[in-house]
Protein backbone atom coordinates (compact mmCIF):
# COMPACT_ATOMS: atom_id res chain seq x y z
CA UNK A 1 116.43 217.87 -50.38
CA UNK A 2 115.17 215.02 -48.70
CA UNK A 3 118.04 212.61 -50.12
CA UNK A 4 120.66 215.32 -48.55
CA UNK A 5 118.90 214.58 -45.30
CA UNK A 6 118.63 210.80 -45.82
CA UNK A 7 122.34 211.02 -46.92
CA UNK A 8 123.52 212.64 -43.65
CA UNK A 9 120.79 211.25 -41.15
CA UNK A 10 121.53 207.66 -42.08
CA UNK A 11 125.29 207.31 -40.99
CA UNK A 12 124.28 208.79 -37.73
CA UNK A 13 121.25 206.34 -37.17
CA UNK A 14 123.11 203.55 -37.94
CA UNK A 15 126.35 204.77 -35.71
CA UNK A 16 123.39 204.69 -32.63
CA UNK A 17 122.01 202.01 -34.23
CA UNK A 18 125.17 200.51 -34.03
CA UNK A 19 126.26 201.93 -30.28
CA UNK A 20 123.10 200.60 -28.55
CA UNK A 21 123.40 197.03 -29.90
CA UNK A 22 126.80 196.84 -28.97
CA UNK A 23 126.10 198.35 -25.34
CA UNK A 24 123.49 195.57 -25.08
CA UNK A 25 126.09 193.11 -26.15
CA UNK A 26 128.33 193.87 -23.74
CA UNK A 27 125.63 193.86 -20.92
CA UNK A 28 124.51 189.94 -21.94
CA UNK A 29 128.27 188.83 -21.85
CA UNK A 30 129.14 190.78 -18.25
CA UNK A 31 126.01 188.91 -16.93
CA UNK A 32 127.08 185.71 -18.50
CA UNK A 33 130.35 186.29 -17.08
CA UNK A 34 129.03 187.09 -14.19
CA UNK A 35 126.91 183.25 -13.85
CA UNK A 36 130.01 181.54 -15.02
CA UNK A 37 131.85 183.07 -12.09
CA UNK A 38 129.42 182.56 -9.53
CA UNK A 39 129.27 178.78 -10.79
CA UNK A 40 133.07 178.60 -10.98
CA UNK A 41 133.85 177.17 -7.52
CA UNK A 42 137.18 176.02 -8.29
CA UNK A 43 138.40 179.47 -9.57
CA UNK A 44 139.60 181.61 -6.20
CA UNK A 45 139.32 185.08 -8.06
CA UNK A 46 136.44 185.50 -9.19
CA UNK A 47 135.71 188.62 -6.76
CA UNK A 48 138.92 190.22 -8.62
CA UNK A 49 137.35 189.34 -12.20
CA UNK A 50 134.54 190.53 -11.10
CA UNK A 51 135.21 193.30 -10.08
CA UNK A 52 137.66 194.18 -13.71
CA UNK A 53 134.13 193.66 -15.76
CA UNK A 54 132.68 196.99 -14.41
CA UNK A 55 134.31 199.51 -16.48
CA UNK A 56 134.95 202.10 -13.91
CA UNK A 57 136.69 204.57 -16.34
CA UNK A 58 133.75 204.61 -18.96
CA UNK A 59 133.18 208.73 -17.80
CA UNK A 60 136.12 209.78 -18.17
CA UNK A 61 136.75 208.27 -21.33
CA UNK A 62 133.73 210.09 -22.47
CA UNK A 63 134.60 212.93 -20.99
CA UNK A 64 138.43 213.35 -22.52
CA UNK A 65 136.42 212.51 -25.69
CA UNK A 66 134.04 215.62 -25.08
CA UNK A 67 137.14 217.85 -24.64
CA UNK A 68 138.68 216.74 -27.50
CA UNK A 69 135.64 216.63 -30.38
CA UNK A 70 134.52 219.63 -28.90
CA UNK A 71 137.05 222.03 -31.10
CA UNK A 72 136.07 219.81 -34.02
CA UNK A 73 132.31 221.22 -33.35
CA UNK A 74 133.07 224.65 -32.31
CA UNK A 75 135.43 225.16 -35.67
CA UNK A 76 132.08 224.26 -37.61
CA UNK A 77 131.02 227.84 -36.49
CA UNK A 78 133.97 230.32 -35.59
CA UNK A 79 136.91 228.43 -37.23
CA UNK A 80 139.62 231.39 -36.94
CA UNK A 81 138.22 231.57 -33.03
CA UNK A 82 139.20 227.51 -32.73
CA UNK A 83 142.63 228.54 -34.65
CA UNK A 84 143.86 231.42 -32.17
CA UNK A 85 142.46 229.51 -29.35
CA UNK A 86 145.24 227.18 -29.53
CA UNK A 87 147.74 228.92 -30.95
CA UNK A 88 147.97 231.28 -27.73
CA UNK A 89 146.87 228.33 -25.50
CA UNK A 90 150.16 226.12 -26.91
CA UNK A 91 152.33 229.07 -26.61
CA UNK A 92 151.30 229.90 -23.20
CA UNK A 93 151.59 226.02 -21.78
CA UNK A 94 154.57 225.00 -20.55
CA UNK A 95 156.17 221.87 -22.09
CA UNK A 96 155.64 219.83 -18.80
CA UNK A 97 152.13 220.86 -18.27
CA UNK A 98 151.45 219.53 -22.06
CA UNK A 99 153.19 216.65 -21.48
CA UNK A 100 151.19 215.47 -18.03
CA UNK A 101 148.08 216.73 -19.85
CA UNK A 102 148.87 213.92 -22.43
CA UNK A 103 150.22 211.29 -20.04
CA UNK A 104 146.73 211.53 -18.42
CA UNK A 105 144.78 211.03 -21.46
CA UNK A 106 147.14 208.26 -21.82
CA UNK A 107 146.35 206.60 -18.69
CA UNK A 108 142.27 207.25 -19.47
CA UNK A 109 142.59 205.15 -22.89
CA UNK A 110 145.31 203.12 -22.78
CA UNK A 111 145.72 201.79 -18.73
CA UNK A 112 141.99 200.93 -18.97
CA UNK A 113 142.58 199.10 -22.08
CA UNK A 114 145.81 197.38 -20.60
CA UNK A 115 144.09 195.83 -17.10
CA UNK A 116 141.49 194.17 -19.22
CA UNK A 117 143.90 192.36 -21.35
CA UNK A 118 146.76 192.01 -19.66
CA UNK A 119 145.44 189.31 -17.25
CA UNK A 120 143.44 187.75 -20.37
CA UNK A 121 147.39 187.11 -21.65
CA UNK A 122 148.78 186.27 -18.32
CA UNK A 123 145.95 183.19 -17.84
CA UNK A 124 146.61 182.15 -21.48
CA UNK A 125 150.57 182.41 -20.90
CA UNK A 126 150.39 180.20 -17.67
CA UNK A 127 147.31 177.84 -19.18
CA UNK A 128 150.00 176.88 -22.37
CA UNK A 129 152.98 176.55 -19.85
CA UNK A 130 150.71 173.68 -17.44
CA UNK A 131 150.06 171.92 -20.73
């Protein structure tokens, strides 16, 4: 009995485990950024790269998430419920409505994704065409 609980409890622990360290991670590099910026007097936009290391969409990534594990966790106890749930609520949906519905959880994951790399590849494109 106990090795079924150490079987299931020790993924988790080591997913938070995992989650925290990488959280604190990303904190020491932002404020490392942050110094090299603020030392940087040569570089003119550092307010703009400043201002990209907050991660402004964090809650509603974690949000969309929410609404889309939370079927996952509600099948664990009425699974036929989960089943008719969307069978009705696909029906009923217009095509347009489903397809702004997914062009927003587009925007939440992959936009936010985008404006942190994009200028990343811009710098490095115009760095190798000075050289």
């Amino acid at each position: 009995m106990l090795n079924l609980f150490g079987g299931i409890l020790t993924p988790i622990v080591k997913g938070v485990k995992d989650y925290v360290m990488s959280e604190q991670e990303m904190k020491k590099a932002e404020k490392q950024n942050k110094a090299r910026l603020l030392l940087d007097t040569q570089s003119n936009n550092h307010e703009w790269e400043m201002a990209n290391l907050t991660d402004k969409d964090k809650w509603l990534r974690r949000i969309s998430f929410a609404v889309f594990v939370f079927p996952m966790i509600w099948a664990a106890f009425d699974a036929d419920a989960v089943k008719e749930y969307f069978e009705v609520a696909l029906k009923v949906m217009p095509e347009w409505y489903i397809q702004i519905v997914l062009s927003m959880v587009g925007g939440i994951w992959g936009i936010s994704v985008l404006k942190n790399s994009v200028p990343a590849l811009i710098g490095g494109i115009t760095k190798a065409i000075r050289k």
